[in-house]
Structure formats: structure tokens, C-alpha cells
PDB file of N, CA and C in Angstrom:
ATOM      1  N   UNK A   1      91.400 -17.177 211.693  1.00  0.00           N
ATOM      2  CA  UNK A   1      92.264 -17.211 212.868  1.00  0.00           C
ATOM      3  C   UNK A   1      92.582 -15.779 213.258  1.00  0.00           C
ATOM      4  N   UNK A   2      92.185 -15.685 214.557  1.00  0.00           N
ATOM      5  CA  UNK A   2      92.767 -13.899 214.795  1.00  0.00           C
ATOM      6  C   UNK A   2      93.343 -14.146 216.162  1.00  0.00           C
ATOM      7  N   UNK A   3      94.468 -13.840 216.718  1.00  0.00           N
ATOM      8  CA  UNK A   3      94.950 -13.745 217.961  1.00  0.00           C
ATOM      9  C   UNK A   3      95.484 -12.793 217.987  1.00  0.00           C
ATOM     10  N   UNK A   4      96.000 -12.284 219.636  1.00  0.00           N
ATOM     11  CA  UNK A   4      96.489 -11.214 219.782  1.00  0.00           C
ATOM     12  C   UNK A   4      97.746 -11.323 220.983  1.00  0.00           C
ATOM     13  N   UNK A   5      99.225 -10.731 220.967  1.00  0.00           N
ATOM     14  CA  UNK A   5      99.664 -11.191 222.295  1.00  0.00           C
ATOM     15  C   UNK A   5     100.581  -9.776 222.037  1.00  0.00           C
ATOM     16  N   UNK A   6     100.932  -9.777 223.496  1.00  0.00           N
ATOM     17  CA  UNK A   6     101.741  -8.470 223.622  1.00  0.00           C
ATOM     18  C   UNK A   6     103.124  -8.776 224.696  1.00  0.00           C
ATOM     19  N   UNK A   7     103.816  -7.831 224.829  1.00  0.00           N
ATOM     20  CA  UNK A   7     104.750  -7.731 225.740  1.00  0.00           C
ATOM     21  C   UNK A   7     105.371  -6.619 226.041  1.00  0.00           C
ATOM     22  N   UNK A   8     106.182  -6.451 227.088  1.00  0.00           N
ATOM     23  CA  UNK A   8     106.878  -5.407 227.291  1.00  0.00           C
ATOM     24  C   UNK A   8     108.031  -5.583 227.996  1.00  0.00           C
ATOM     25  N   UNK A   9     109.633  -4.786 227.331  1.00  0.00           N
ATOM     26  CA  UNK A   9     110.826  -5.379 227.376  1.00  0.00           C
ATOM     27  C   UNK A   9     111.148  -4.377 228.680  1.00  0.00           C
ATOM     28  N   UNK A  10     112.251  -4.307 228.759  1.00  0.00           N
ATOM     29  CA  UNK A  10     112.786  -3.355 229.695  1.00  0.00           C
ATOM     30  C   UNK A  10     114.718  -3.525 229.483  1.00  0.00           C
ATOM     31  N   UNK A  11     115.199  -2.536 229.275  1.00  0.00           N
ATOM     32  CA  UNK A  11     116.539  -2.751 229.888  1.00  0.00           C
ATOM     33  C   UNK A  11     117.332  -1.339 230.286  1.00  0.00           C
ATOM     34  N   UNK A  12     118.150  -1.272 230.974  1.00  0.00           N
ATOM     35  CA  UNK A  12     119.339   0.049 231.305  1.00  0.00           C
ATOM     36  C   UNK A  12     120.583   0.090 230.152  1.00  0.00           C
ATOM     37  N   UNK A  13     120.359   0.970 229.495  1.00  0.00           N
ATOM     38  CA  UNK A  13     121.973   0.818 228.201  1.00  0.00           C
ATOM     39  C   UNK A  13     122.569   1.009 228.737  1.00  0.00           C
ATOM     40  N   UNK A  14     123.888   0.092 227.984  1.00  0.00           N
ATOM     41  CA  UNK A  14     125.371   1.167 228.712  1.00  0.00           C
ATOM     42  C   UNK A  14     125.253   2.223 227.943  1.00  0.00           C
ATOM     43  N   UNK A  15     125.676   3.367 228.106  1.00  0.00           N
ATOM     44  CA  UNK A  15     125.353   4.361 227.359  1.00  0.00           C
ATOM     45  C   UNK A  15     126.625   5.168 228.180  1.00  0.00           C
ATOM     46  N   UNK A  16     126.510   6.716 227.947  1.00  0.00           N
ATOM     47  CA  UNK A  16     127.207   7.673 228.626  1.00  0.00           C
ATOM     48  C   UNK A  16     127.403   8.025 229.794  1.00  0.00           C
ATOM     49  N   UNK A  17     125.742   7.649 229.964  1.00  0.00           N
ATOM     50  CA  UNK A  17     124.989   7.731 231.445  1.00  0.00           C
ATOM     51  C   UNK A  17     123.771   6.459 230.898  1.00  0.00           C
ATOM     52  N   UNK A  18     123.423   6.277 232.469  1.00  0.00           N
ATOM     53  CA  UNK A  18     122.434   5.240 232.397  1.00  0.00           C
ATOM     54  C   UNK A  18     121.504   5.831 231.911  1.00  0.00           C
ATOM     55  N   UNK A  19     120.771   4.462 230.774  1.00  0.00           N
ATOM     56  CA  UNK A  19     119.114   5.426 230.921  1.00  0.00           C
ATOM     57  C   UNK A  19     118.626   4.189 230.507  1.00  0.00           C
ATOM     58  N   UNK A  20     116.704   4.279 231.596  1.00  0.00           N
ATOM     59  CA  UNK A  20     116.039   2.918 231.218  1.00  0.00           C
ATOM     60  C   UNK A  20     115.323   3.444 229.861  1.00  0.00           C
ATOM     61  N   UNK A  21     115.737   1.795 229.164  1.00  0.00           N
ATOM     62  CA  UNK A  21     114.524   2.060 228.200  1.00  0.00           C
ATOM     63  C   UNK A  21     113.515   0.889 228.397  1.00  0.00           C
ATOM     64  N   UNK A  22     112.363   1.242 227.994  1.00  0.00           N
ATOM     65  CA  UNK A  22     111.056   0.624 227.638  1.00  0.00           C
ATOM     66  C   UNK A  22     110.610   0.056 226.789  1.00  0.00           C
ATOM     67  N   UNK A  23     110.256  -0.675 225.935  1.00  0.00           N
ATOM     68  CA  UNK A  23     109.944  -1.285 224.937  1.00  0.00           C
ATOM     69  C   UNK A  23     108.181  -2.099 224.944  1.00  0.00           C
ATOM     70  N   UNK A  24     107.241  -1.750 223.696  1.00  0.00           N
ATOM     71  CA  UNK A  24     106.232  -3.081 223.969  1.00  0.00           C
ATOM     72  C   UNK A  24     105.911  -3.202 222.941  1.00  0.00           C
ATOM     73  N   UNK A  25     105.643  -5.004 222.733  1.00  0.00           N
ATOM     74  CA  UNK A  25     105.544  -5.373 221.503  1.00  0.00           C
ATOM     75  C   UNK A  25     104.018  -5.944 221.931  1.00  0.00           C
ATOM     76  N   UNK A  26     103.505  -5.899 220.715  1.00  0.00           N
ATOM     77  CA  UNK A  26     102.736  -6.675 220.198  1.00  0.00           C
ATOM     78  C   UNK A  26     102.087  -7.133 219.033  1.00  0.00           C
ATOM     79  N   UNK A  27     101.508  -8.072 219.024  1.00  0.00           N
ATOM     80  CA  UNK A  27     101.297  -8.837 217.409  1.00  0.00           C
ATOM     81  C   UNK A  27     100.008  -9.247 217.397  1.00  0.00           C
ATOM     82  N   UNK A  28      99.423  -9.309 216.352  1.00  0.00           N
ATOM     83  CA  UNK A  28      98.032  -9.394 215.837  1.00  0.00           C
ATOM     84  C   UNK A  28      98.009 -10.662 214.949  1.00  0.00           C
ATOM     85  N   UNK A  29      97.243 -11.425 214.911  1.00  0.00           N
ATOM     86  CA  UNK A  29      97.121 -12.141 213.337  1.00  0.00           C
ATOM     87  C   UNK A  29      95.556 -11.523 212.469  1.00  0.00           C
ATOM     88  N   UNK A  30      95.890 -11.439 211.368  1.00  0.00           N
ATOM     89  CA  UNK A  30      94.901 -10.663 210.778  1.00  0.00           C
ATOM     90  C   UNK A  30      94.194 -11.426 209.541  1.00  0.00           C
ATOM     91  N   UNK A  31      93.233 -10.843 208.643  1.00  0.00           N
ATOM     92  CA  UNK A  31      92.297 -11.936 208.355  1.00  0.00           C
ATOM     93  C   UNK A  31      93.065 -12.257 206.852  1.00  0.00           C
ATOM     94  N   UNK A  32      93.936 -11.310 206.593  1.00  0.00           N
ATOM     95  CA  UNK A  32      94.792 -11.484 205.000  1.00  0.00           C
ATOM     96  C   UNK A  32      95.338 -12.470 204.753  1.00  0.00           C
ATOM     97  N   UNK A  33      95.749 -13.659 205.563  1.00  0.00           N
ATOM     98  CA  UNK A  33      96.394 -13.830 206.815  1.00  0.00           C
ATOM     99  C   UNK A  33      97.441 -13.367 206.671  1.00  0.00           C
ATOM    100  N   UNK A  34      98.270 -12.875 207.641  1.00  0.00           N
ATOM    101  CA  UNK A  34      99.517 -11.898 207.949  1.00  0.00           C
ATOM    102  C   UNK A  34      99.418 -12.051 209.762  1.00  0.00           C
ATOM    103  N   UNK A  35     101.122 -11.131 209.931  1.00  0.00           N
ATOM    104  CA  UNK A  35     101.243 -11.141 211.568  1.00  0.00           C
ATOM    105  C   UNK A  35     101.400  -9.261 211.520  1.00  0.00           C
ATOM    106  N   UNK A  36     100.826  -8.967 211.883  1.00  0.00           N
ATOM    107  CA  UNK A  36     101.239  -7.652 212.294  1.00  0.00           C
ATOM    108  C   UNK A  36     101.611  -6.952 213.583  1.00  0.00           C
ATOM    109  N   UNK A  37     103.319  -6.740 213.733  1.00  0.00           N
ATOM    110  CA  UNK A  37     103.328  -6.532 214.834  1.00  0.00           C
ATOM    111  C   UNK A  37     103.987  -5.199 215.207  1.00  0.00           C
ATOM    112  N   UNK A  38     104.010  -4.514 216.673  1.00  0.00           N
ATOM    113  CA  UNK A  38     103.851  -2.976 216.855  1.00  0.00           C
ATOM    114  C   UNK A  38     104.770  -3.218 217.919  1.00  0.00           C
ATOM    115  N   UNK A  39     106.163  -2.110 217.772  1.00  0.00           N
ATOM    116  CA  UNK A  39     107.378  -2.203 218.992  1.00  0.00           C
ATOM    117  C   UNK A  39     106.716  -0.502 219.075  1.00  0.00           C
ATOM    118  N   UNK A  40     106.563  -0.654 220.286  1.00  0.00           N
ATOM    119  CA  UNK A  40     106.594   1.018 220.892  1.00  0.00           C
ATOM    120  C   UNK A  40     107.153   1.279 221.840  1.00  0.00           C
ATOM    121  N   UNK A  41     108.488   2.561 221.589  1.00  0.00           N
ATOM    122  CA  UNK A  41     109.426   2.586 223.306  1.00  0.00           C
ATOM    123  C   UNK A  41     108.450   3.775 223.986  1.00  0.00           C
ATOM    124  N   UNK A  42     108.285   3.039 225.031  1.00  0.00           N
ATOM    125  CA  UNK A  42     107.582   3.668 225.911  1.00  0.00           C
ATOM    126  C   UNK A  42     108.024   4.231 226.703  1.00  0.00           C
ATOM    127  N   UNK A  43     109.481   4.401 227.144  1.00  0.00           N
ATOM    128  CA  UNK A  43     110.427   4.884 228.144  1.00  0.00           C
ATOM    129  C   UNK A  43     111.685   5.367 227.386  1.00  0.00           C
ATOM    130  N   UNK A  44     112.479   6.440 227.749  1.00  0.00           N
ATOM    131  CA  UNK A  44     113.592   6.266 227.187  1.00  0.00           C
ATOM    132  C   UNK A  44     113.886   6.868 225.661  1.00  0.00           C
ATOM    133  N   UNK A  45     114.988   7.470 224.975  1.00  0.00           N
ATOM    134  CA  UNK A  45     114.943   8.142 223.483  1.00  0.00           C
ATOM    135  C   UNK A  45     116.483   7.454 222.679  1.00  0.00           C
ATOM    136  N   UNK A  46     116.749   6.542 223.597  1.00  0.00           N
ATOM    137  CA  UNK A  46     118.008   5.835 222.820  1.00  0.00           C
ATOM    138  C   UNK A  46     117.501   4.967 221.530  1.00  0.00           C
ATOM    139  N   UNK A  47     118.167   4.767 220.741  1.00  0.00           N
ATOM    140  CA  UNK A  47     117.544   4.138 219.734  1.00  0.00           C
ATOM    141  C   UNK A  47     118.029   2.470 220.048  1.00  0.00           C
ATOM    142  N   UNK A  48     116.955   1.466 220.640  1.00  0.00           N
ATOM    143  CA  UNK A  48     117.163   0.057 220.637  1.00  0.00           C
ATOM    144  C   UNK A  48     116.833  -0.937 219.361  1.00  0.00           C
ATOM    145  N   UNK A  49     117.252  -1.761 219.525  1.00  0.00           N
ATOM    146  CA  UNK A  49     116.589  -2.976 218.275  1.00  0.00           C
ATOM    147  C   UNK A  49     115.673  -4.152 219.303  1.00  0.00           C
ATOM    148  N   UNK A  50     114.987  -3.969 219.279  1.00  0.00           N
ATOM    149  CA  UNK A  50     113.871  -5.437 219.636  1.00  0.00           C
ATOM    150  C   UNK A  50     113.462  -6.382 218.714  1.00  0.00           C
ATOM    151  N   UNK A  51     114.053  -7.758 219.341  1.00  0.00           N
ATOM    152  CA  UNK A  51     113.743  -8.922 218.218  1.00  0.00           C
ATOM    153  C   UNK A  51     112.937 -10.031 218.696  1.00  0.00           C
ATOM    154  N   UNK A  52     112.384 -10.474 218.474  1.00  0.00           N
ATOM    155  CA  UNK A  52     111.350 -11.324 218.891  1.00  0.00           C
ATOM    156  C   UNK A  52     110.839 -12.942 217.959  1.00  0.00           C
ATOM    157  N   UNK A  53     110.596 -13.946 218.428  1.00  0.00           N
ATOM    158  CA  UNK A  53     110.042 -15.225 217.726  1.00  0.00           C
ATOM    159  C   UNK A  53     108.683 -15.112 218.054  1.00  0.00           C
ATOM    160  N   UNK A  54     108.072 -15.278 216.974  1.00  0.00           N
ATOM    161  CA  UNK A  54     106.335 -15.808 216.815  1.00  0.00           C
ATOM    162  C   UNK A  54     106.080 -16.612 216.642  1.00  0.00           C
ATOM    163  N   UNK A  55     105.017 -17.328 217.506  1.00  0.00           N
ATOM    164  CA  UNK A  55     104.583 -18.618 216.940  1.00  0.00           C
ATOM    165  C   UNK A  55     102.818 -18.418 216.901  1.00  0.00           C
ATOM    166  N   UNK A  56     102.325 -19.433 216.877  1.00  0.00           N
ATOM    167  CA  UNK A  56     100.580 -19.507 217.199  1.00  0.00           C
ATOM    168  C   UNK A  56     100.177 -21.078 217.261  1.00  0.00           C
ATOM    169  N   UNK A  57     100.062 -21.282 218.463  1.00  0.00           N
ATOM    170  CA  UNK A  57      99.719 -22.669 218.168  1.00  0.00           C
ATOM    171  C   UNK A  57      97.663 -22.808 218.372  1.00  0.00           C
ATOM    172  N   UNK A  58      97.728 -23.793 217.432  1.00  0.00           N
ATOM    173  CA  UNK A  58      96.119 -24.200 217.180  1.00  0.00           C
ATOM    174  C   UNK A  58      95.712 -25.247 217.616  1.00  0.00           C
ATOM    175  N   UNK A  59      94.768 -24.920 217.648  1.00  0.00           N
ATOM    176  CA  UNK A  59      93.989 -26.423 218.537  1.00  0.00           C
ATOM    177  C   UNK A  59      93.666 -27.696 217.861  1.00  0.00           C
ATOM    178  N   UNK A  60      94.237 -27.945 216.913  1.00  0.00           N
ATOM    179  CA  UNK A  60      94.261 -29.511 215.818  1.00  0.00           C
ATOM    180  C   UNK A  60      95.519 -29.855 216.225  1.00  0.00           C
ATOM    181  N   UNK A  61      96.524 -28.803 217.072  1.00  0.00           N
ATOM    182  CA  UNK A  61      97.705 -29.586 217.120  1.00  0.00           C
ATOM    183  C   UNK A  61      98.919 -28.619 216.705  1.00  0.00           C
ATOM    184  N   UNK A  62      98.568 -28.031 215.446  1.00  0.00           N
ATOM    185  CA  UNK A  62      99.914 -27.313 214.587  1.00  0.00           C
ATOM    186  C   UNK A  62     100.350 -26.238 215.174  1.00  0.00           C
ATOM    187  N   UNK A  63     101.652 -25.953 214.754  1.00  0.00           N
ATOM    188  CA  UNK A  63     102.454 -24.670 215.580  1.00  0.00           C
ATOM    189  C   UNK A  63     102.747 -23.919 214.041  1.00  0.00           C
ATOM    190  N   UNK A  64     102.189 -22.605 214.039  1.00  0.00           N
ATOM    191  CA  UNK A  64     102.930 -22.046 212.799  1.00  0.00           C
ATOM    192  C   UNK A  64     103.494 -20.927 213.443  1.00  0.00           C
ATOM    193  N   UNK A  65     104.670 -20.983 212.510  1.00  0.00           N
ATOM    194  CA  UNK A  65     105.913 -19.863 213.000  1.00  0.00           C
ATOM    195  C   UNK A  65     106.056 -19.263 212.195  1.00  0.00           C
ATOM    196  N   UNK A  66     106.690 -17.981 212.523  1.00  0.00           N
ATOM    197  CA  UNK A  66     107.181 -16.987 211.651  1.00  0.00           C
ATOM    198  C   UNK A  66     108.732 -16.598 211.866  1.00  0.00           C
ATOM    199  N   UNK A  67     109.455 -16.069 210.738  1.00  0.00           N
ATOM    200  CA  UNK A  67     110.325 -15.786 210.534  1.00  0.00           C
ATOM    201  C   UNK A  67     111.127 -15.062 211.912  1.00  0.00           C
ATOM    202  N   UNK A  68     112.403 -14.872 212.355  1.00  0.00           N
ATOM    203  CA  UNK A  68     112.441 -14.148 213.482  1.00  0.00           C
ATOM    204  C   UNK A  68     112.283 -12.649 213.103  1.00  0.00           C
ATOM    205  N   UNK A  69     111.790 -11.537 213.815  1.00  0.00           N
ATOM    206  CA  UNK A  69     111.240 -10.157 213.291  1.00  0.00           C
ATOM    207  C   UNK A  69     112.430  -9.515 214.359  1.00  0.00           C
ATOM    208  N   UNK A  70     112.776  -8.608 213.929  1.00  0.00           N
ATOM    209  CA  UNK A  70     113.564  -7.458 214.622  1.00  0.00           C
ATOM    210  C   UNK A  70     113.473  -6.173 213.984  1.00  0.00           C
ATOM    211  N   UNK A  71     112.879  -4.513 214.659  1.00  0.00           N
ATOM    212  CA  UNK A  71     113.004  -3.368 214.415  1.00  0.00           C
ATOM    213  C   UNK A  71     113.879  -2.806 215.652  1.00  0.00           C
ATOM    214  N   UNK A  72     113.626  -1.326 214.777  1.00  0.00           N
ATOM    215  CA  UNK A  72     114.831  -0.649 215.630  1.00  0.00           C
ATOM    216  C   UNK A  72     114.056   0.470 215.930  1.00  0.00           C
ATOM    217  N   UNK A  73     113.922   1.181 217.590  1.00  0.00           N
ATOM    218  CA  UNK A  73     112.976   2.342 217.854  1.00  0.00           C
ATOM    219  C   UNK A  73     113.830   3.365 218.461  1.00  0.00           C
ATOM    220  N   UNK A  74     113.326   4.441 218.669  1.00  0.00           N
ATOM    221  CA  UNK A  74     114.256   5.365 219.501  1.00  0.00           C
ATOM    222  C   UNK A  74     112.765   6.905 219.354  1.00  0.00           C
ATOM    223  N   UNK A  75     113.587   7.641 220.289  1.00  0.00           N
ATOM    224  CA  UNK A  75     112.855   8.783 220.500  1.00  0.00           C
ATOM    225  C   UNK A  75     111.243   8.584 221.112  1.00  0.00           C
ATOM    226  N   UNK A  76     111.110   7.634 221.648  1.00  0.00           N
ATOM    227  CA  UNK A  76     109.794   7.290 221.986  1.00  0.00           C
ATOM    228  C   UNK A  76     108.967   6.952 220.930  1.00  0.00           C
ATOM    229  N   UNK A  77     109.661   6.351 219.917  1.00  0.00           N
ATOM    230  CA  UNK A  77     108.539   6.378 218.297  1.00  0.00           C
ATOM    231  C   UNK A  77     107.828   4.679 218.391  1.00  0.00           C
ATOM    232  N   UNK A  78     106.917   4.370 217.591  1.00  0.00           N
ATOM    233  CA  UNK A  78     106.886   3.330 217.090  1.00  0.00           C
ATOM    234  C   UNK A  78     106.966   2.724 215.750  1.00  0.00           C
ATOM    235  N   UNK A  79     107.493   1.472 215.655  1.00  0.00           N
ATOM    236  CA  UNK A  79     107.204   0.801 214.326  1.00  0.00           C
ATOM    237  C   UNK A  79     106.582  -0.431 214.002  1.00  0.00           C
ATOM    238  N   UNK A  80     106.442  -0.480 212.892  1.00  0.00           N
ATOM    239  CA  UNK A  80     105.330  -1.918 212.771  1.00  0.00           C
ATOM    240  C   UNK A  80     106.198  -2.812 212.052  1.00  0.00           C
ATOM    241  N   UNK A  81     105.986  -4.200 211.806  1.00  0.00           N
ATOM    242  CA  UNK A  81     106.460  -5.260 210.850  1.00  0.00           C
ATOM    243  C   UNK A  81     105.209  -5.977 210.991  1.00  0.00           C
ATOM    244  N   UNK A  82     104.946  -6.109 209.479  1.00  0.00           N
ATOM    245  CA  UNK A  82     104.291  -7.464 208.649  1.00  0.00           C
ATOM    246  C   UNK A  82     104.729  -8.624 208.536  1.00  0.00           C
ATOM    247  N   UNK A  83     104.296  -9.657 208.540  1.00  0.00           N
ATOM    248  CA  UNK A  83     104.953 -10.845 208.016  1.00  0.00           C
ATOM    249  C   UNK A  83     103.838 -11.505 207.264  1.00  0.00           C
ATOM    250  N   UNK A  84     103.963 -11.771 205.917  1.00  0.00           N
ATOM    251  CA  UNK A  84     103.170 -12.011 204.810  1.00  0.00           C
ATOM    252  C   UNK A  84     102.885 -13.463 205.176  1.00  0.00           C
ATOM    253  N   UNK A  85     101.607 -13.901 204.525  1.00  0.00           N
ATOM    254  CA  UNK A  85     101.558 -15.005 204.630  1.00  0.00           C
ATOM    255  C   UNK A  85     101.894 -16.579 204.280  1.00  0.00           C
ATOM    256  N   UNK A  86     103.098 -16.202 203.441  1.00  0.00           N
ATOM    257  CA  UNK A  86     104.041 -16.781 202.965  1.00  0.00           C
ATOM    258  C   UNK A  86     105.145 -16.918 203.619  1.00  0.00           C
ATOM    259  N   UNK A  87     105.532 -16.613 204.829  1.00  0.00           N
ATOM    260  CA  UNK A  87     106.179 -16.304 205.597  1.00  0.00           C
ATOM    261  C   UNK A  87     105.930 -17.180 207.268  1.00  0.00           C
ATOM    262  N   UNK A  88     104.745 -17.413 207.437  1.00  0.00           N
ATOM    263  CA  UNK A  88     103.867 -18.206 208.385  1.00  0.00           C
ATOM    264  C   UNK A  88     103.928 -19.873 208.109  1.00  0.00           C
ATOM    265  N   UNK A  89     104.884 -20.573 208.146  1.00  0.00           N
ATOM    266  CA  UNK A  89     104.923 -22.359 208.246  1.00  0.00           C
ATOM    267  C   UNK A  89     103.816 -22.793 208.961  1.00  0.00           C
ATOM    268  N   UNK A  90     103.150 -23.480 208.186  1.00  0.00           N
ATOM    269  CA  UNK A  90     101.647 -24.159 209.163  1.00  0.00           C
ATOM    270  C   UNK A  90     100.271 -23.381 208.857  1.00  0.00           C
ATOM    271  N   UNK A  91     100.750 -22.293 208.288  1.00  0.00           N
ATOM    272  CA  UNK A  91      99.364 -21.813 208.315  1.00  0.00           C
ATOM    273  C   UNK A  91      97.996 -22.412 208.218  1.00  0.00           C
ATOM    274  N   UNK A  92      98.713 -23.162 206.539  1.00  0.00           N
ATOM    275  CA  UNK A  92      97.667 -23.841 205.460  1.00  0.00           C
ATOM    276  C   UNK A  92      96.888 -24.894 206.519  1.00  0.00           C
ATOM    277  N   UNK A  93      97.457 -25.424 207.556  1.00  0.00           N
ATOM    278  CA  UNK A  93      96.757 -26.189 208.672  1.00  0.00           C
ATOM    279  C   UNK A  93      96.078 -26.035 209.511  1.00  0.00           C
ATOM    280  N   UNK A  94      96.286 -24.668 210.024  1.00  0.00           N
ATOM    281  CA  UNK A  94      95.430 -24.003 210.738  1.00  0.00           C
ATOM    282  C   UNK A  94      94.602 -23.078 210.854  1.00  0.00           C
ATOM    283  N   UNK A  95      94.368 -23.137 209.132  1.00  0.00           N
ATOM    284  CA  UNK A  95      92.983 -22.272 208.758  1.00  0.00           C
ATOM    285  C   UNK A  95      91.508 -22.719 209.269  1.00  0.00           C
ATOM    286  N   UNK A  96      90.855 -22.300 209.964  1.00  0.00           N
ATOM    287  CA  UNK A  96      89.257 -22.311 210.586  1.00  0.00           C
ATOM    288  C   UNK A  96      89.332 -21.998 211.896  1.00  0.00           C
ATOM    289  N   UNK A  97      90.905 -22.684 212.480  1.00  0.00           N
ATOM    290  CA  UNK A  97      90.630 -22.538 214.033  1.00  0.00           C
ATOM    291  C   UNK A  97      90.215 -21.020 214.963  1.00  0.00           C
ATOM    292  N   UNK A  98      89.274 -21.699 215.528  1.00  0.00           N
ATOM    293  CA  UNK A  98      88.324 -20.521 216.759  1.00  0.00           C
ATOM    294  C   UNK A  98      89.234 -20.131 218.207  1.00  0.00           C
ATOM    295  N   UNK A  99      90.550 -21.026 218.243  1.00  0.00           N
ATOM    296  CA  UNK A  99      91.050 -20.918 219.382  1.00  0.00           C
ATOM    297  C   UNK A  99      92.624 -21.174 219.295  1.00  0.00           C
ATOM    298  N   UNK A 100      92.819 -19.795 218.567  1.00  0.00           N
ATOM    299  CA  UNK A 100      94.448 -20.348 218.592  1.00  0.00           C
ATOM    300  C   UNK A 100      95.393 -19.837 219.832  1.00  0.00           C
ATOM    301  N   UNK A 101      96.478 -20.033 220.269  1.00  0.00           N
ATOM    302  CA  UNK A 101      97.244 -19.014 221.247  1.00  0.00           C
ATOM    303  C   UNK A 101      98.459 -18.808 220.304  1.00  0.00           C
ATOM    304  N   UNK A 102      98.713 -17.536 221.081  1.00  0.00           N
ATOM    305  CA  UNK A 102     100.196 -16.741 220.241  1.00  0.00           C
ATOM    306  C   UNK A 102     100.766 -16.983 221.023  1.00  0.00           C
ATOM    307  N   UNK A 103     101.942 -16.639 221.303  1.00  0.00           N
ATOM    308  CA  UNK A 103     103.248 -16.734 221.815  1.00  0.00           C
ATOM    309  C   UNK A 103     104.548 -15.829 221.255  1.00  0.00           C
ATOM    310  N   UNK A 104     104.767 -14.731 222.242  1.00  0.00           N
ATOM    311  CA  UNK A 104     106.122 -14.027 221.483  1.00  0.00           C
ATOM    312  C   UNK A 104     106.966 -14.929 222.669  1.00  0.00           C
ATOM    313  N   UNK A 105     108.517 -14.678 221.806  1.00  0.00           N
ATOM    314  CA  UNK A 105     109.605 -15.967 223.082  1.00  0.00           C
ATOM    315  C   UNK A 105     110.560 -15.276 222.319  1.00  0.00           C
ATOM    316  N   UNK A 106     111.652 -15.654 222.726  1.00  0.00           N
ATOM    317  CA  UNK A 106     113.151 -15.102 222.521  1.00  0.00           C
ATOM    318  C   UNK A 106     113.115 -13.525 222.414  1.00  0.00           C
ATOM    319  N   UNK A 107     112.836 -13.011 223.589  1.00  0.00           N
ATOM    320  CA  UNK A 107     112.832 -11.504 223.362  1.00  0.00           C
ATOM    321  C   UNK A 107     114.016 -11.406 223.563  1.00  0.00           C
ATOM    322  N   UNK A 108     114.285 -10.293 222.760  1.00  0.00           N
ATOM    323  CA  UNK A 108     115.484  -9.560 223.187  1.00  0.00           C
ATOM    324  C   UNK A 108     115.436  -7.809 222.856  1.00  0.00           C
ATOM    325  N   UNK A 109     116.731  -6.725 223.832  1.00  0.00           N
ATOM    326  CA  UNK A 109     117.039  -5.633 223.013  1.00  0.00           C
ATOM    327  C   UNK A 109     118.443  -5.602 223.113  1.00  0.00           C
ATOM    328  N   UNK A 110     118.456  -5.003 222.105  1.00  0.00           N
ATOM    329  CA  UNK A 110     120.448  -4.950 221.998  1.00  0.00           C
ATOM    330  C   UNK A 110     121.191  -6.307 221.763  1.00  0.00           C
ATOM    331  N   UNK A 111     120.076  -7.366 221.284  1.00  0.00           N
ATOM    332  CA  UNK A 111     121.174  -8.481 221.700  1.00  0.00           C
ATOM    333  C   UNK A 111     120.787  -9.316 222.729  1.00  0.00           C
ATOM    334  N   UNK A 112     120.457  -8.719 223.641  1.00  0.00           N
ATOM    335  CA  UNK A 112     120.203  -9.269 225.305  1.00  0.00           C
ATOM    336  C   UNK A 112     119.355  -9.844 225.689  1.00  0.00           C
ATOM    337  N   UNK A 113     118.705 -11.088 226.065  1.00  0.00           N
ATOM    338  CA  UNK A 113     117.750 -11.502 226.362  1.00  0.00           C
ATOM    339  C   UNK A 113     116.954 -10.983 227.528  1.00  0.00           C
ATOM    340  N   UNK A 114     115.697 -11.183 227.436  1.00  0.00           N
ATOM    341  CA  UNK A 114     115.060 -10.150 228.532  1.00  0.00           C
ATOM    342  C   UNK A 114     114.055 -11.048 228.599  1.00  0.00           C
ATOM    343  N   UNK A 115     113.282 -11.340 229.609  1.00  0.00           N
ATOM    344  CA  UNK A 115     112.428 -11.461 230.062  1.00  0.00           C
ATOM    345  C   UNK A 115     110.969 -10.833 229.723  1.00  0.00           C
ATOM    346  N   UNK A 116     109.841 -11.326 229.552  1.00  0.00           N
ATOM    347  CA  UNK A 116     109.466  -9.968 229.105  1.00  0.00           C
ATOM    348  C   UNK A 116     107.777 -10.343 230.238  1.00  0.00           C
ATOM    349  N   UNK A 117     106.911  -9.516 230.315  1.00  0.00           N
ATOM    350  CA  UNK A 117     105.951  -9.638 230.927  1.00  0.00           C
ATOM    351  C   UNK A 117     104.553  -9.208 230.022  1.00  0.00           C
ATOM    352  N   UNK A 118     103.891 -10.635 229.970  1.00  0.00           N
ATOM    353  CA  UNK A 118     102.419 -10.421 228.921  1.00  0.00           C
ATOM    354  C   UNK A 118     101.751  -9.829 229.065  1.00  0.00           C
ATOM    355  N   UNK A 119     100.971  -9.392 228.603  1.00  0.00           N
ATOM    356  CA  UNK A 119     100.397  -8.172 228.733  1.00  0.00           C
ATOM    357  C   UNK A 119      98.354  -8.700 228.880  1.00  0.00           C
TER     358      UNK A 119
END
């Protein structure tokens, strides 16, 4: 199973002064099986938290999910999170499939739900 999905957040902090930040996630499934996924602020040097739900649904039917993931970025940096495969509900069901879809949902930064646009 290998899929791939991405996104990208956006919000204005309250801050001192306004400033937009940028955010983009995306997630991989990889052959260990694992989720590996990449927040990069692309705008902006405030330090945000982006949290996100994974799922992958397969074509026999099953939805496997992962744990909810949240990092924290700032300075234009990026970071990664793993999620082991012990960690993935359903997997064991949806080992062979040729056609799975991902799905990131409940984005958020700061807390805030956002909208996000796929990439």
C-alpha cells in the first residue's frame, strides 16, 4: 500500500502585529508499513502547532486510521512525524491493496480549524 496526500493550512496570529502564516502537510504511507508525515511553514517565523487526522481508505472496504498527529514549526523550518505500524487500526486488512485513498481532515493551527486545500 503506498499513498500520498498533502495540504496546506493558512492562518493570521493574533500576535503583536499581524502576521500570515503558512503551513503544508503531507503524508506518505511507506512500505515498513508506517505514515510519514512532513509540516513545512512556508510563510511566516511564528512558531504554530498543526494537527491533523489520517485515515486511508481501501478498496475491500476498510478505513485504517491513525492516531491524531500534531507538531509544532516556526522559523520557516520543517518537521516530520512517524506513525508506526502499530499505530495504524485496519492495516492488517488492507495489506495488498493497489488503490488506496488518504485523507488528512480535522486540520487545524493553534487550535483553529482551517480549511485546508489538497494539493
Amino acid at each position: 500500500m503506498r499513498t500520498v496526500v498533502a495540504a496546506a493550512l493558512a492562518a493570521v496570529l493574533a500576535t503583536g502585529w499581524s502576521e500570515s502564516v503558512n503551513v503544508s502537510l503531507s503524508c506518505v504511507t511507506t512500505a515498513a508499513p508506517s505514515v510519514e508525515c512532513t509540516a513545512q511553514q512556508t510563510q511566516g517565523k511564528s512558531e504554530v502547532e498543526a494537527c491533523w487526522d489520517f485515515e486511508v481508505a481501501c478498496g475491500n472496504g476498510t478505513v485504517v486510521t491513525a492516531p491524531r498527529s500534531c507538531v509544532k514549526v516556526k522559523d520557516g523550518g520543517t518537521e516530520k512525524v512517524t506513525i508506526p505500524s502499530d499505530k495504524l487500526a485496519g492495516i492488517d486488512k488492507c495489506a495488498g491493496d493497489t488503490k488506496p485513498v488518504a485523507k488528512l481532515s480535522n486540520t487545524t493551527l493553534n487550535g483553529k480549524a482551517f480549511e485546508f486545500t489538497p494539493k
